[in-house]
PDB file of N, CA and C in Angstrom:
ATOM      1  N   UNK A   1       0.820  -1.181   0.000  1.00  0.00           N
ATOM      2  CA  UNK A   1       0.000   0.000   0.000  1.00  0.00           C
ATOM      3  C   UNK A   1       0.874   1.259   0.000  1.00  0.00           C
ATOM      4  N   UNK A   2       1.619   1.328   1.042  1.00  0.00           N
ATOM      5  CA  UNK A   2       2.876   2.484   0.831  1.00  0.00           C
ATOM      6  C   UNK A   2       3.426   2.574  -0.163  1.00  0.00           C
ATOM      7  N   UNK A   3       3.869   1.128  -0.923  1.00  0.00           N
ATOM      8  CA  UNK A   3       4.497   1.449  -2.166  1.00  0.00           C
ATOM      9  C   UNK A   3       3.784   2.018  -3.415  1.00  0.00           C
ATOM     10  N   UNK A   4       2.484   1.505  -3.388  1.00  0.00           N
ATOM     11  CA  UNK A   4       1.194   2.206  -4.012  1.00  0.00           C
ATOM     12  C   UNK A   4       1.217   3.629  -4.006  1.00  0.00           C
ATOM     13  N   UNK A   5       1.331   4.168  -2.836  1.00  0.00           N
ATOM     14  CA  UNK A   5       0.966   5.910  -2.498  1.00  0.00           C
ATOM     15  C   UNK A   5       2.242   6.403  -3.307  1.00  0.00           C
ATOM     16  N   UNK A   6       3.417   6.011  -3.093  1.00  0.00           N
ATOM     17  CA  UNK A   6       4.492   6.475  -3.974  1.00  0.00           C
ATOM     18  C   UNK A   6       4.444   6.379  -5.596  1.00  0.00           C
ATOM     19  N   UNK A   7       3.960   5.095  -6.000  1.00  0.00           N
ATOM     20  CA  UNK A   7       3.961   5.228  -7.062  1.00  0.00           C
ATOM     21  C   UNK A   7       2.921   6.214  -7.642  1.00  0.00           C
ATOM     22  N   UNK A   8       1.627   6.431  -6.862  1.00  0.00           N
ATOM     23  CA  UNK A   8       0.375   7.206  -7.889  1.00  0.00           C
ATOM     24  C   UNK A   8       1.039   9.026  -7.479  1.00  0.00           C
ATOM     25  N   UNK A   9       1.923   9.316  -7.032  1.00  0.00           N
ATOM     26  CA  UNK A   9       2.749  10.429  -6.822  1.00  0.00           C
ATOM     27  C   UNK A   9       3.534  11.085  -7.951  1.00  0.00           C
ATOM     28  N   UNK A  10       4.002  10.045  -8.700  1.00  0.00           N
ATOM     29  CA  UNK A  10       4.811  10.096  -9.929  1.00  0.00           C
ATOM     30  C   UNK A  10       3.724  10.403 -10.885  1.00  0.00           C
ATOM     31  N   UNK A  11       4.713  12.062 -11.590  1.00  0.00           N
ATOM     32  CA  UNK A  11       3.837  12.135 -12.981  1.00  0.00           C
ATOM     33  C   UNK A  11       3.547  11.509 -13.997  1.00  0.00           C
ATOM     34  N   UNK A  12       2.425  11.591 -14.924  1.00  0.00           N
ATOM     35  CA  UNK A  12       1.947  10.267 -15.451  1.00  0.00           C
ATOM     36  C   UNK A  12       2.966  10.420 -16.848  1.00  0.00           C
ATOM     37  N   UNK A  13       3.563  11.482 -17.529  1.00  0.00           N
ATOM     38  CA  UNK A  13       4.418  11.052 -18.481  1.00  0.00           C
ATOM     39  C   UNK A  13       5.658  11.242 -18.040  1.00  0.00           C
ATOM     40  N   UNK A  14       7.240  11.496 -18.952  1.00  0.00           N
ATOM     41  CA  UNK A  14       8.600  10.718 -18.340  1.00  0.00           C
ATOM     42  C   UNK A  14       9.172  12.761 -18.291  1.00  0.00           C
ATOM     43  N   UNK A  15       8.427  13.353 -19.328  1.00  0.00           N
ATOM     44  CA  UNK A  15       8.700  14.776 -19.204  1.00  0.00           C
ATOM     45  C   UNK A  15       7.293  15.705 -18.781  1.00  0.00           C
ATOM     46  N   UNK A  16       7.545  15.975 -17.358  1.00  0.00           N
ATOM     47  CA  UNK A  16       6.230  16.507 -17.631  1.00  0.00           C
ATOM     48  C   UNK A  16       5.782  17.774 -17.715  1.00  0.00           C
ATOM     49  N   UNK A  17       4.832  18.835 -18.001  1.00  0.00           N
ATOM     50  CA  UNK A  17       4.992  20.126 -17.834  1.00  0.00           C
ATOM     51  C   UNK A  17       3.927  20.597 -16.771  1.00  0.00           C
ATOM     52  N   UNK A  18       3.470  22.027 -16.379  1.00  0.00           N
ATOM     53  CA  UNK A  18       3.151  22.355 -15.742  1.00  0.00           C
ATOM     54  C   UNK A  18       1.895  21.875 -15.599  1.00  0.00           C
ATOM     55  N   UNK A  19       0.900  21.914 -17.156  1.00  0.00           N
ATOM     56  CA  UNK A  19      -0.344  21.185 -17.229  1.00  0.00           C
ATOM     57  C   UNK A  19      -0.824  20.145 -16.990  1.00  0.00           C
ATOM     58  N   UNK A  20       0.719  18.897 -17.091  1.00  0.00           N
ATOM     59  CA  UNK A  20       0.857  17.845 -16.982  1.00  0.00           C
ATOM     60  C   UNK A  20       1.189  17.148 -15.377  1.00  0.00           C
ATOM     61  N   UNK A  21       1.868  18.045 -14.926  1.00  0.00           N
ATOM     62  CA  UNK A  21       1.983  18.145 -13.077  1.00  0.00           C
ATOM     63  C   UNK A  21       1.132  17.178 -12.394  1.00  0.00           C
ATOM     64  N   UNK A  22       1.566  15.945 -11.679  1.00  0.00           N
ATOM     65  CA  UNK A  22       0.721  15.648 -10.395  1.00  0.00           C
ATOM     66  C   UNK A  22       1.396  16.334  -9.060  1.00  0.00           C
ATOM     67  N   UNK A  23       0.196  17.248  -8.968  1.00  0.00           N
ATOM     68  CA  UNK A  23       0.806  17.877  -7.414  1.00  0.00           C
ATOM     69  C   UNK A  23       0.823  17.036  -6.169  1.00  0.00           C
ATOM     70  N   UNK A  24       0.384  16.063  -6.412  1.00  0.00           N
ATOM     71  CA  UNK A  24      -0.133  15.225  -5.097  1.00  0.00           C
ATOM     72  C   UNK A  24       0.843  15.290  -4.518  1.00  0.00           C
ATOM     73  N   UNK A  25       2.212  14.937  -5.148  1.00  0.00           N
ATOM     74  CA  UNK A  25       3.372  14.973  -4.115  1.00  0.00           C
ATOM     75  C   UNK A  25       4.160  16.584  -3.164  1.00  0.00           C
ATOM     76  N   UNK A  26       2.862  17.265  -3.928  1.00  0.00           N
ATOM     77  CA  UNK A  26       3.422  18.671  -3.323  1.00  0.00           C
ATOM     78  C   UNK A  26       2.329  19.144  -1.978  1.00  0.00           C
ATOM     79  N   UNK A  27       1.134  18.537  -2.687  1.00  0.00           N
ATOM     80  CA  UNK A  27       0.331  18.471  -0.880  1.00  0.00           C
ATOM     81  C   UNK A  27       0.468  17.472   0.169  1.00  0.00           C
ATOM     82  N   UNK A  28       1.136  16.428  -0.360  1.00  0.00           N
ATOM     83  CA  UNK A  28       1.799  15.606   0.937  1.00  0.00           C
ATOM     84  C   UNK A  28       2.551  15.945   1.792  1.00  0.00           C
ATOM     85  N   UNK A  29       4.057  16.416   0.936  1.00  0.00           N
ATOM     86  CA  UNK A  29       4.805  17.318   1.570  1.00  0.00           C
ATOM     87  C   UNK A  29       4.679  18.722   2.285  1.00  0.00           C
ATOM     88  N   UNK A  30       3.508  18.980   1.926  1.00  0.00           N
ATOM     89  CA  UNK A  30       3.017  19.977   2.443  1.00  0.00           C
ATOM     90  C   UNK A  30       2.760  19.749   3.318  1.00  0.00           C
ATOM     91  N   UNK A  31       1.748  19.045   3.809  1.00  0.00           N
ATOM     92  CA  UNK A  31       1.069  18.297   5.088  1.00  0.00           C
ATOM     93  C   UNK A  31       1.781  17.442   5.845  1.00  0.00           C
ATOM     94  N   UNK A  32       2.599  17.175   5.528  1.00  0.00           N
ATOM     95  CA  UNK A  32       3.629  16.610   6.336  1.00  0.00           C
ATOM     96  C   UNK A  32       4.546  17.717   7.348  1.00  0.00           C
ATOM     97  N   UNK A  33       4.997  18.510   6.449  1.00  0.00           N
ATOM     98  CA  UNK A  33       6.060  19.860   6.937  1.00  0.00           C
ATOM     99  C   UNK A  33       5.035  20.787   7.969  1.00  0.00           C
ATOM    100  N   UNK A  34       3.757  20.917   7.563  1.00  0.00           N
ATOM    101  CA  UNK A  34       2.777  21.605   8.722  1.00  0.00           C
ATOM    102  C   UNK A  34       2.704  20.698   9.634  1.00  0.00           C
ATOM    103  N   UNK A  35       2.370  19.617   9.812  1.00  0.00           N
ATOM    104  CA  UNK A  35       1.880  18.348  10.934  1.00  0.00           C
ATOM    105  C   UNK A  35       3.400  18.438  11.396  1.00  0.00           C
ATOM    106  N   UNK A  36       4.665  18.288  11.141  1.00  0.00           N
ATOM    107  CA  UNK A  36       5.887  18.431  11.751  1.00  0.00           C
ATOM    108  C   UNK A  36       6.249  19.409  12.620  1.00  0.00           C
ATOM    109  N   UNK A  37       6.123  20.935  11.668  1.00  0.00           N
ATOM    110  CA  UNK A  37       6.118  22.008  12.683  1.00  0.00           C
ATOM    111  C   UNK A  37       5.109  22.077  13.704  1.00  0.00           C
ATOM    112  N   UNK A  38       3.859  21.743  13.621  1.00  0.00           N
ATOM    113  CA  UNK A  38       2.830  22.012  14.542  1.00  0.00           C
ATOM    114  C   UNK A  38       3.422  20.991  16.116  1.00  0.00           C
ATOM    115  N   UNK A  39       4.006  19.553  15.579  1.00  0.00           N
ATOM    116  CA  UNK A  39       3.529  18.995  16.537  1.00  0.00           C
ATOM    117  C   UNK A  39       5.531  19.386  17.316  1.00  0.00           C
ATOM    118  N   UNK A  40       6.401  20.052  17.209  1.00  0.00           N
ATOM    119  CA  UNK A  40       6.870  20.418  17.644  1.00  0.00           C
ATOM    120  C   UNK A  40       7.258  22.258  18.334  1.00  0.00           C
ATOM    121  N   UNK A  41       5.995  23.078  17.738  1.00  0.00           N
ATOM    122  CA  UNK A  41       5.999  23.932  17.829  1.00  0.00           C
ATOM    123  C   UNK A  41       5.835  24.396  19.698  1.00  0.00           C
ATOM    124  N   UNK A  42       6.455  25.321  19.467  1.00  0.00           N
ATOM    125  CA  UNK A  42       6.917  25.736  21.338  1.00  0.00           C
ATOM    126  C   UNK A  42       5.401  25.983  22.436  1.00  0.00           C
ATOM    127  N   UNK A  43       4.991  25.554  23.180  1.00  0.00           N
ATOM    128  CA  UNK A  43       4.241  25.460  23.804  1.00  0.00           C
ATOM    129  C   UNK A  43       2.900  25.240  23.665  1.00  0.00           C
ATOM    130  N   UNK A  44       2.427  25.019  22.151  1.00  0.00           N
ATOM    131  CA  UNK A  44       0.995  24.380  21.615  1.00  0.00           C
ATOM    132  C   UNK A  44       1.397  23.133  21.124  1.00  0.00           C
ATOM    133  N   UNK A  45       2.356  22.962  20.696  1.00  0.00           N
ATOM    134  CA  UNK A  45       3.220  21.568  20.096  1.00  0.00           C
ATOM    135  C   UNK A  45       2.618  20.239  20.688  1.00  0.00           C
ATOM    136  N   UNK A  46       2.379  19.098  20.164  1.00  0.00           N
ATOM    137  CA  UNK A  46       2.357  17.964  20.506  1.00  0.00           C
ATOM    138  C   UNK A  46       2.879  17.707  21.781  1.00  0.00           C
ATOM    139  N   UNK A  47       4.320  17.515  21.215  1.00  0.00           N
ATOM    140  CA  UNK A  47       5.486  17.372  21.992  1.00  0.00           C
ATOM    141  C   UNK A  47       5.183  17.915  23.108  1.00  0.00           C
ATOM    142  N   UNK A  48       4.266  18.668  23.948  1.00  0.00           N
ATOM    143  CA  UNK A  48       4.238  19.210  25.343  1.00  0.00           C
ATOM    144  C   UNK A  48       3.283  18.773  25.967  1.00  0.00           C
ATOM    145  N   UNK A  49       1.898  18.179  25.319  1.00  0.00           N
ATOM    146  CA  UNK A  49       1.345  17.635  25.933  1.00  0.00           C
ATOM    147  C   UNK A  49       0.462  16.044  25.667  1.00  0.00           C
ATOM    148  N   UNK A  50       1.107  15.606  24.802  1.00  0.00           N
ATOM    149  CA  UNK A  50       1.151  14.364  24.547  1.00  0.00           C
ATOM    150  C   UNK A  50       1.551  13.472  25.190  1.00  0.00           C
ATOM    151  N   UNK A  51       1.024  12.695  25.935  1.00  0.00           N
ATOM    152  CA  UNK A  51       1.266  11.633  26.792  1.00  0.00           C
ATOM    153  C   UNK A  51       1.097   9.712  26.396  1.00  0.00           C
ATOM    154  N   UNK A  52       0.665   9.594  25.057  1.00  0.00           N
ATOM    155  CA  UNK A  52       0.635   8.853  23.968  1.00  0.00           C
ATOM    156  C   UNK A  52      -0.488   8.185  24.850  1.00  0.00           C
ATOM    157  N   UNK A  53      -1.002   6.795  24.019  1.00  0.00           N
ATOM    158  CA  UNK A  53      -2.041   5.642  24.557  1.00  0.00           C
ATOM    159  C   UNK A  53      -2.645   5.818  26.367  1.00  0.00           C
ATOM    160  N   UNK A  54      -3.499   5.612  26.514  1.00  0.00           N
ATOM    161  CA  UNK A  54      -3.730   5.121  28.338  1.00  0.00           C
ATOM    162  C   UNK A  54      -4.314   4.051  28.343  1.00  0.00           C
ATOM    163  N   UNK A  55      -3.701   2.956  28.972  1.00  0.00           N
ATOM    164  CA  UNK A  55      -4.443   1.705  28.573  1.00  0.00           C
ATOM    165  C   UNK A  55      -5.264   2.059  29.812  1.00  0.00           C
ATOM    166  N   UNK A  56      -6.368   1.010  29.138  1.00  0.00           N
ATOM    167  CA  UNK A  56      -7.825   0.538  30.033  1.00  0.00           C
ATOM    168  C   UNK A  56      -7.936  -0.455  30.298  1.00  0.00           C
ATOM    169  N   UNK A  57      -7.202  -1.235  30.125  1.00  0.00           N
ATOM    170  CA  UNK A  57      -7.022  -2.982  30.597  1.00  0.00           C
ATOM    171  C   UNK A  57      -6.184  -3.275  31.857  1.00  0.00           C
ATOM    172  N   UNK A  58      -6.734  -3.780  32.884  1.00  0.00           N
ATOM    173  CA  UNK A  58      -6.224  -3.669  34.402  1.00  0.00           C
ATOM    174  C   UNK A  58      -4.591  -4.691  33.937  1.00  0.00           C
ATOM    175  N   UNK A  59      -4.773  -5.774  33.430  1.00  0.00           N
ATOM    176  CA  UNK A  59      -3.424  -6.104  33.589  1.00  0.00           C
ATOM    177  C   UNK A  59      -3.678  -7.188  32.029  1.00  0.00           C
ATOM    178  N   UNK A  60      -2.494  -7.189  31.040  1.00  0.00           N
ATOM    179  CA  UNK A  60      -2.633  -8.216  30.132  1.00  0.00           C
ATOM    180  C   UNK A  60      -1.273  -9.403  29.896  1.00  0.00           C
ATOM    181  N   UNK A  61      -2.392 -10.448  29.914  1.00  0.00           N
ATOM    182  CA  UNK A  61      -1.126 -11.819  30.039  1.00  0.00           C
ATOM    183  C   UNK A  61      -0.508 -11.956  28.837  1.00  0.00           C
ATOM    184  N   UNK A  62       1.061 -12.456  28.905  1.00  0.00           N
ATOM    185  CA  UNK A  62       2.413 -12.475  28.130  1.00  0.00           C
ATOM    186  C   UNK A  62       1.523 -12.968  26.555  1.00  0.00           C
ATOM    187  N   UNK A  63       0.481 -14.496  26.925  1.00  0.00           N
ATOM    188  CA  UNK A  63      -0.239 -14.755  25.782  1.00  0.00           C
ATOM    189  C   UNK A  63      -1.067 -13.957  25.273  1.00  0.00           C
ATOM    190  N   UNK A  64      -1.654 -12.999  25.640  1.00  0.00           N
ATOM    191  CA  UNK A  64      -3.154 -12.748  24.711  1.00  0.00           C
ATOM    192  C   UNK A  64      -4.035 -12.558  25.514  1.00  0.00           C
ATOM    193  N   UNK A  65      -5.116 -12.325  25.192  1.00  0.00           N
ATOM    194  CA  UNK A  65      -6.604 -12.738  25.610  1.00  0.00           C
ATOM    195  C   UNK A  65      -6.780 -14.016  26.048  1.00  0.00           C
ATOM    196  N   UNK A  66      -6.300 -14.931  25.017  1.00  0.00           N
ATOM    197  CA  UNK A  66      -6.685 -16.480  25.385  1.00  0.00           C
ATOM    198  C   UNK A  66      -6.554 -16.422  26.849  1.00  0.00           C
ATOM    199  N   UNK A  67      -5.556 -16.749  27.094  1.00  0.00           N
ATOM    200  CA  UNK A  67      -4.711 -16.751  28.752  1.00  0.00           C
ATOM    201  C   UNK A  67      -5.880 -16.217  29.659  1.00  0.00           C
ATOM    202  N   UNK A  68      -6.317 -15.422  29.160  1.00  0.00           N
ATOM    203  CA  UNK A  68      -7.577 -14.682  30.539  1.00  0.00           C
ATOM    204  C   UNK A  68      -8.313 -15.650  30.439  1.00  0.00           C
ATOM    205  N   UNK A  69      -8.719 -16.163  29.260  1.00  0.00           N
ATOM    206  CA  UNK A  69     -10.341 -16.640  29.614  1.00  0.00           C
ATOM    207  C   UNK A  69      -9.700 -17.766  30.285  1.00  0.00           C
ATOM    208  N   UNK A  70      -8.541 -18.646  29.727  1.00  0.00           N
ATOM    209  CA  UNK A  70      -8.097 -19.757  29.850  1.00  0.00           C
ATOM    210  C   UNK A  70      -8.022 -20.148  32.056  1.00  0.00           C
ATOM    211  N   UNK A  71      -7.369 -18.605  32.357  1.00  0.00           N
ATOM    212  CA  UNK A  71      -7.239 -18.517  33.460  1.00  0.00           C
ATOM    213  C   UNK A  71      -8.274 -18.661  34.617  1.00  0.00           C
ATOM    214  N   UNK A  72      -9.033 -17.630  34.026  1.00  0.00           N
ATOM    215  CA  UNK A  72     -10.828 -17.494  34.578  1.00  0.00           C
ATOM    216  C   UNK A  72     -11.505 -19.179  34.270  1.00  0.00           C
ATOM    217  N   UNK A  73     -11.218 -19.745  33.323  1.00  0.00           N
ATOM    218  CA  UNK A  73     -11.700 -21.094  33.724  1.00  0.00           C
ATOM    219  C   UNK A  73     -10.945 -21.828  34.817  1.00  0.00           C
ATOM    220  N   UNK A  74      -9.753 -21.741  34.667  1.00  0.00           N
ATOM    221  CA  UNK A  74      -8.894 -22.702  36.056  1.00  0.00           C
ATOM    222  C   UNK A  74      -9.583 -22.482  36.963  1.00  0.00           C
ATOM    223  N   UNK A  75      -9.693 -20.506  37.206  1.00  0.00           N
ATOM    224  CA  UNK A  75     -10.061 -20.238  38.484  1.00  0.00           C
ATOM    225  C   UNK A  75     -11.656 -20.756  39.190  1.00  0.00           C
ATOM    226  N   UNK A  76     -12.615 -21.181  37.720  1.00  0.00           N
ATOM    227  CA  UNK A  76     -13.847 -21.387  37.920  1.00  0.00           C
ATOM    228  C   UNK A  76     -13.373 -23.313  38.680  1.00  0.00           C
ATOM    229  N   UNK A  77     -12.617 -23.888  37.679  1.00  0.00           N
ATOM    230  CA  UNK A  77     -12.282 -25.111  38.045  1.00  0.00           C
ATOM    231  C   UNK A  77     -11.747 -25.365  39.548  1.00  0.00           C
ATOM    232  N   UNK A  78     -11.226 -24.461  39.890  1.00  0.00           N
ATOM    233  CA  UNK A  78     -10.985 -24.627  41.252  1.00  0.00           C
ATOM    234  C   UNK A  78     -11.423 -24.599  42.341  1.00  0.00           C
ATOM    235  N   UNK A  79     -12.966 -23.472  42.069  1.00  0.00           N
ATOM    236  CA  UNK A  79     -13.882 -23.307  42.861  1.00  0.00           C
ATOM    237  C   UNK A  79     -14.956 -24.330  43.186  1.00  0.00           C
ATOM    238  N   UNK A  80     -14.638 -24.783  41.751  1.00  0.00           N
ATOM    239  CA  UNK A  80     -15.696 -26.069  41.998  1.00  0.00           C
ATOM    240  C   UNK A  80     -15.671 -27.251  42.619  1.00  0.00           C
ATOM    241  N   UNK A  81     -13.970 -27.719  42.049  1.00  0.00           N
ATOM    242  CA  UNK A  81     -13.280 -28.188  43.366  1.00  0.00           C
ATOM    243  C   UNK A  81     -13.584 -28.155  44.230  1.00  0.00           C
ATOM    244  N   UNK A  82     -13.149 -26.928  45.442  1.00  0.00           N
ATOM    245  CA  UNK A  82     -13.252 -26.922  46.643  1.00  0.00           C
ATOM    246  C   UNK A  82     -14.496 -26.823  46.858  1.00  0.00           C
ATOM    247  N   UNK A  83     -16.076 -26.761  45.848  1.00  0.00           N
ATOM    248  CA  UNK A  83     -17.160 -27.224  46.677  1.00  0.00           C
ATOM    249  C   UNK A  83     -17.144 -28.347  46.617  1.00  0.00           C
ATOM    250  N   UNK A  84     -17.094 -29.002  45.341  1.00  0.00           N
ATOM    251  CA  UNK A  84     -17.017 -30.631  45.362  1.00  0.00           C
ATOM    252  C   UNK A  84     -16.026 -31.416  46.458  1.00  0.00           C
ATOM    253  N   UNK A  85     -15.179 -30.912  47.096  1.00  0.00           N
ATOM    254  CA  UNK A  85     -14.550 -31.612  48.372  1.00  0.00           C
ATOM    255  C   UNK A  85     -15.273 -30.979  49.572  1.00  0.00           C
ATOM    256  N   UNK A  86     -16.352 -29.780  49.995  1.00  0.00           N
ATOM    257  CA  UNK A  86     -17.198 -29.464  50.593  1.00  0.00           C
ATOM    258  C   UNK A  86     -17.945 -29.896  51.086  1.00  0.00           C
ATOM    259  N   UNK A  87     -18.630 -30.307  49.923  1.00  0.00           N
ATOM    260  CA  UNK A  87     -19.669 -31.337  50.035  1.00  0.00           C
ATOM    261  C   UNK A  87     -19.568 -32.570  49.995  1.00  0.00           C
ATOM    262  N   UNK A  88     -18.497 -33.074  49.582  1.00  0.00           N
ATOM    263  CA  UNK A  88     -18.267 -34.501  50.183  1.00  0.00           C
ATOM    264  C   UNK A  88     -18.044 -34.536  51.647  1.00  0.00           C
ATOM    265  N   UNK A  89     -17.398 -33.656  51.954  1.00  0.00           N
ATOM    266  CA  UNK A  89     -17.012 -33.458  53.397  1.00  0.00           C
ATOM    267  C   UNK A  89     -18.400 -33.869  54.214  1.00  0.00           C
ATOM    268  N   UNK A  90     -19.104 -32.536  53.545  1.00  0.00           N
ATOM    269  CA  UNK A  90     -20.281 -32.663  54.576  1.00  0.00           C
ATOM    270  C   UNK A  90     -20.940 -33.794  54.180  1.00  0.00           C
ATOM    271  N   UNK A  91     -21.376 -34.741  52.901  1.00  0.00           N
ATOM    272  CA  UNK A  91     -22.101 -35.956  53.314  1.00  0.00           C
ATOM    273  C   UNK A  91     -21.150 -37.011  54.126  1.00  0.00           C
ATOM    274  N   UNK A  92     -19.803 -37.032  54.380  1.00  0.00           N
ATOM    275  CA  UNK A  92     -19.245 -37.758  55.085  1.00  0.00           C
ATOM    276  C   UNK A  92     -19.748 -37.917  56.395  1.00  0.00           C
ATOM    277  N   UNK A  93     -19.895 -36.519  56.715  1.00  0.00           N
ATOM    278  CA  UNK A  93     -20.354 -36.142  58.097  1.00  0.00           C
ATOM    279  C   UNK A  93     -21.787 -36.549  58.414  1.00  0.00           C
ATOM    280  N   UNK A  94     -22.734 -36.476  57.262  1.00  0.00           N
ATOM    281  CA  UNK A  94     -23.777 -37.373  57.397  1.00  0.00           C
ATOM    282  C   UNK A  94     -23.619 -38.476  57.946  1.00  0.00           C
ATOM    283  N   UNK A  95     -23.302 -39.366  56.751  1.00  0.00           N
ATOM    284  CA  UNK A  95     -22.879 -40.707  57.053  1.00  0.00           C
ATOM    285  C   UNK A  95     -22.395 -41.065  58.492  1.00  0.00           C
ATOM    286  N   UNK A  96     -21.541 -39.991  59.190  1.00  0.00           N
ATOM    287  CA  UNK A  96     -21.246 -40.643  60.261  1.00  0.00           C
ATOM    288  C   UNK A  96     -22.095 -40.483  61.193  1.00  0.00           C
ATOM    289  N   UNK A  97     -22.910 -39.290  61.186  1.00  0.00           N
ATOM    290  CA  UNK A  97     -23.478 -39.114  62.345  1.00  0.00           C
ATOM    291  C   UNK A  97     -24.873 -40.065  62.488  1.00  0.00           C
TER     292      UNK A  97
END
């Protein structure tokens, strides 16, 4: 795609004249050289109060997403566990009494 944007930049014949001109490459550069100065310009500049991304995700595992859900099931598996040894407990305690 980048290499795309460069190529449709280039004028369409090998000599070209003024009529013949693709400016595109002159409002890029344009917009580039304003978006440059702006975002370093002295006290409205980017650069001063840009603090980039804020994540919203309390904490993310080395894997992915997977890993959470994967985790949140252990953690469900474990709970169930310890009712399922709960309640054996307590019909044991039936049984004996």
């Amino acid at each position: 795609m980048g290499f795309m944007s460069v190529v449709f930049m280039f004028p369409t014949t090998v000599d070209p004249e003024v009529a013949d001109m693709n400016y595109t490459v002159v409002v890029f550069c344009g917009t580039m050289i304003l978006s440059i100065v702006w975002y370093y310009f002295p006290k409205y500049g980017g650069i001063h109060w840009f603090t980039g991304p804020i994540a919203n995700i309390d904490s993310i595992s080395p894997g992915g997403a997977g890993n959470n859900i994967e985790s949140e099931r252990e953690s469900e598996e474990i709970k169930r566990e310890k009712d399922v040894k709960r309640d054996g407990l307590s019909e044991v305690h039936s049984v004996i009494e």
